[in-house]
Protein backbone atom coordinates (compact mmCIF):
# COMPACT_ATOMS: atom_id res chain seq x y z
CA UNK A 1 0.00 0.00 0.00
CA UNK A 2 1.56 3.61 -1.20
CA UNK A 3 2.36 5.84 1.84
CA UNK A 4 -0.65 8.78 2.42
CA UNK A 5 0.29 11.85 3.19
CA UNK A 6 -2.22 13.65 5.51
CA UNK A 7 -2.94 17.51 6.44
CA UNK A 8 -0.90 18.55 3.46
CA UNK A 9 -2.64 21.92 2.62
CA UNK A 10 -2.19 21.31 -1.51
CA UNK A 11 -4.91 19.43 -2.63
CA UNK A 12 -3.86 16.17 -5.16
CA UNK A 13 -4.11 16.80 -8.62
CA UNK A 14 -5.23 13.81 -10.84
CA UNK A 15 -2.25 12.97 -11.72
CA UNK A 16 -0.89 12.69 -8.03
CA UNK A 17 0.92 15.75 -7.85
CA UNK A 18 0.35 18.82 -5.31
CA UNK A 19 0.48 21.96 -6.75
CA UNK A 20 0.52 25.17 -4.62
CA UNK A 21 -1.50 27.38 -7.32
CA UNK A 22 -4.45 25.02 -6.91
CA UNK A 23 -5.27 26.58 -3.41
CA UNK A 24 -5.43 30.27 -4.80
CA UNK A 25 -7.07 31.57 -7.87
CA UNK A 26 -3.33 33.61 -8.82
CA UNK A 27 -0.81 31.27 -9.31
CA UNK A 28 1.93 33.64 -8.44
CA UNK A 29 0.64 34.47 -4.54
CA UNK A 30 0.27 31.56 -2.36
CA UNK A 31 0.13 34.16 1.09
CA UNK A 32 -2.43 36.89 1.02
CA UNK A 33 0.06 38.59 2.60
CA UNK A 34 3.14 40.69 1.07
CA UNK A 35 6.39 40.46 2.56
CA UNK A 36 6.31 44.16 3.46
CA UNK A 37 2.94 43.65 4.97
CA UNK A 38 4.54 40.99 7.50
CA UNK A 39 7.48 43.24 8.06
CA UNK A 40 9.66 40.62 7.60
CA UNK A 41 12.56 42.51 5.38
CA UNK A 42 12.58 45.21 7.99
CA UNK A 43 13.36 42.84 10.70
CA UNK A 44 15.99 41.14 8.78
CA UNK A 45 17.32 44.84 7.33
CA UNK A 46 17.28 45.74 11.26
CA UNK A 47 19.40 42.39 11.86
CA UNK A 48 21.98 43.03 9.58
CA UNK A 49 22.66 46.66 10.57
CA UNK A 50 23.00 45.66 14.16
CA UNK A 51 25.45 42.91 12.78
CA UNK A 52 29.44 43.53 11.61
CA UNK A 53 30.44 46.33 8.93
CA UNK A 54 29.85 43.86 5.79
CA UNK A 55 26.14 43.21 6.99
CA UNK A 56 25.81 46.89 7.13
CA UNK A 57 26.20 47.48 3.93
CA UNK A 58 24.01 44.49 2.57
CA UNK A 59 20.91 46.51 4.58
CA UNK A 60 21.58 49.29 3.34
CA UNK A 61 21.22 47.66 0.06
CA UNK A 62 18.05 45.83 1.18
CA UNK A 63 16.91 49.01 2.62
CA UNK A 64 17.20 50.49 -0.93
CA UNK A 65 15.16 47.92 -2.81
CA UNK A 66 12.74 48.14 0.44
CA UNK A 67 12.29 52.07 -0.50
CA UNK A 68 12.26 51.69 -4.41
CA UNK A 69 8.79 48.40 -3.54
CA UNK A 70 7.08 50.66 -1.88
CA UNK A 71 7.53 53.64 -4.10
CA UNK A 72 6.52 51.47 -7.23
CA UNK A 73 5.07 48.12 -7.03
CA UNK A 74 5.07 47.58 -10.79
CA UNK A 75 8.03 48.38 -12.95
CA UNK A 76 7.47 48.76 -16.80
CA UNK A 77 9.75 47.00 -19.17
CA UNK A 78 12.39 49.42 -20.86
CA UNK A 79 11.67 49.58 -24.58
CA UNK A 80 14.50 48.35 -26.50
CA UNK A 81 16.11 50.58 -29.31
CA UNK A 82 16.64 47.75 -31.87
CA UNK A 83 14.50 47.23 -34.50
CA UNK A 84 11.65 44.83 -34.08
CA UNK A 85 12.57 41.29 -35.50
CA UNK A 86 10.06 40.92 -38.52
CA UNK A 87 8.62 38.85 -41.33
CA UNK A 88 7.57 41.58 -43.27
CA UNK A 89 9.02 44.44 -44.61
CA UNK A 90 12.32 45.70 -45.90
CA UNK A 91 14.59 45.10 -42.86
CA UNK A 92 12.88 41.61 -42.63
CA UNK A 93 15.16 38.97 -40.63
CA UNK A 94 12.96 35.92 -40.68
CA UNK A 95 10.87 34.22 -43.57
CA UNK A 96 7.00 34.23 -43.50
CA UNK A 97 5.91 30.52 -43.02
CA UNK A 98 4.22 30.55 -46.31
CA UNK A 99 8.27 30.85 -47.40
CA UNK A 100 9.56 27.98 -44.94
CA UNK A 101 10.33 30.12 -41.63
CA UNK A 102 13.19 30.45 -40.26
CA UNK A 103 16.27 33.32 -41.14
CA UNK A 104 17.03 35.55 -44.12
CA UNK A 105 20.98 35.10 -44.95
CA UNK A 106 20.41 39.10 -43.91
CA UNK A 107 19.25 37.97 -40.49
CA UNK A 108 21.68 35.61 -39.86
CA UNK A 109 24.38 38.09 -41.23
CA UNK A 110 23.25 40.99 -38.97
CA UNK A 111 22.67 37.79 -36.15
CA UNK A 112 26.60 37.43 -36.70
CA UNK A 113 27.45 40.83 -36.32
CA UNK A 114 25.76 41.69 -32.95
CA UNK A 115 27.48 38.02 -32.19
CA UNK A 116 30.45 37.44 -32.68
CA UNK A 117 31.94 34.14 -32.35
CA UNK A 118 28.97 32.63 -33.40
CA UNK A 119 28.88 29.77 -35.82
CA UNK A 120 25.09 30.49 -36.83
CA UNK A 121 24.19 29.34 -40.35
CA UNK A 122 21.30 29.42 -42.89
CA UNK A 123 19.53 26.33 -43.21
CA UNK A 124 20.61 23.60 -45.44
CA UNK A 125 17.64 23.79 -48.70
CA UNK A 126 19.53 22.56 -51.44
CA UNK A 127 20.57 18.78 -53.15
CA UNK A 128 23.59 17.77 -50.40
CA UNK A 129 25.86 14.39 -51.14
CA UNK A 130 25.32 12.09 -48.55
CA UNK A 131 27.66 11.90 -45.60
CA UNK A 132 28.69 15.72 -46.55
CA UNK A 133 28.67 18.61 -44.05
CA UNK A 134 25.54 19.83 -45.30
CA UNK A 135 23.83 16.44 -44.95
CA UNK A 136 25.49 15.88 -41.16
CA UNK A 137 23.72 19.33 -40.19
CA UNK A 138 20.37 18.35 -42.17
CA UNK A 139 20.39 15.13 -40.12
CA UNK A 140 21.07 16.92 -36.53
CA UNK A 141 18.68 19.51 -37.49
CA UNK A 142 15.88 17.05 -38.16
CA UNK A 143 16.85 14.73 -35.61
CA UNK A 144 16.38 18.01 -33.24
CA UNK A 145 13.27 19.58 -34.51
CA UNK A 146 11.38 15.96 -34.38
CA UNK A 147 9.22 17.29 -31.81
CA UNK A 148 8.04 20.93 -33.46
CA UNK A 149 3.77 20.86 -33.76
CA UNK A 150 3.83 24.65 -34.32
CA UNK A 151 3.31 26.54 -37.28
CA UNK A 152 6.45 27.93 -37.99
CA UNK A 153 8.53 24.67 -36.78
CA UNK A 154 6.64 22.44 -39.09
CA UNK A 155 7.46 25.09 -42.28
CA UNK A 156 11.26 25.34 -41.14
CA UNK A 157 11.59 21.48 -41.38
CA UNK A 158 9.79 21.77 -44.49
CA UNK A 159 12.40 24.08 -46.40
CA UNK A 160 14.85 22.07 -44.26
CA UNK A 161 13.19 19.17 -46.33
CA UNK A 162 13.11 17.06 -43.20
């Protein structure tokens, strides 16, 4: 007989498992209460700066992020200054999936560029001779991509002729 765990406050899923989301309707807050509600960084904050010169410094730290939570809960994302990455257009990087997905050569040249060191390549759409280079990389790259049931994944192994 398998051991029973009782008074464990997840409930069982039907699989077996206990997840912690299943007991509130937000998956991301198990407490109803925040940590600043509780206090609890401010007693630890108040620890450390009774404790030696090196814990000073790491409240003071704490004490910063403490001040910047409850000034704004929420921060917004920065907006990046590079180009959105786009199947359309001019300054396209990646094909449409009507054209077999995946990178322009531009895309993986300008890929290259902002990379360097990398050994990123366009994909392999032409006749190869078996055993070559080309057909190793075909091979790894269908071997790899057995699993793709998207859109996009099943046109890349298309033009990759998987």
């Amino acid at each position: 007989m398998a051991y029973v765990q009782k008074n464990n406050p997840f409930p069982v899923t039907s699989c077996g498992r206990r997840r912690s989301y299943m007991v509130t309707d937000n998956p991301v807050k198990f407490h109803n209460e925040s940590p600043m509600k509780n206090k609890k960084l401010e007693k630890v904050v108040e620890e450390l700066h009774n404790a030696s010169k090196m814990h000073k410094k790491q409240a003071e730290t704490i004490d910063g992020h403490i001040e910047e939570m409850k000034e704004s809960p929420v921060k917004k994302r920065k907006k990046s200054n590079e180009p959105r990455k786009t199947t359309k257009g001019k300054g396209r990087n990646y094909r449409t999936t009507e054209e077999g997905a995946g990178m322009t050569k531009k895309g993986v040249k300008e890929y290259r560029r902002k990379n360097p060191g990398s050994k990123l390549k366009t994909a392999v759409t032409g006749k190869v001779k078996p055993g070559s280079k080309a057909a190793k990389r075909r091979k790894s790259f269908c071997a790899r991509s057995k699993g793709w049931t998207g859109e996009r994944g099943k046109a890349a192994r298309r033009r990759w002729k998987c």
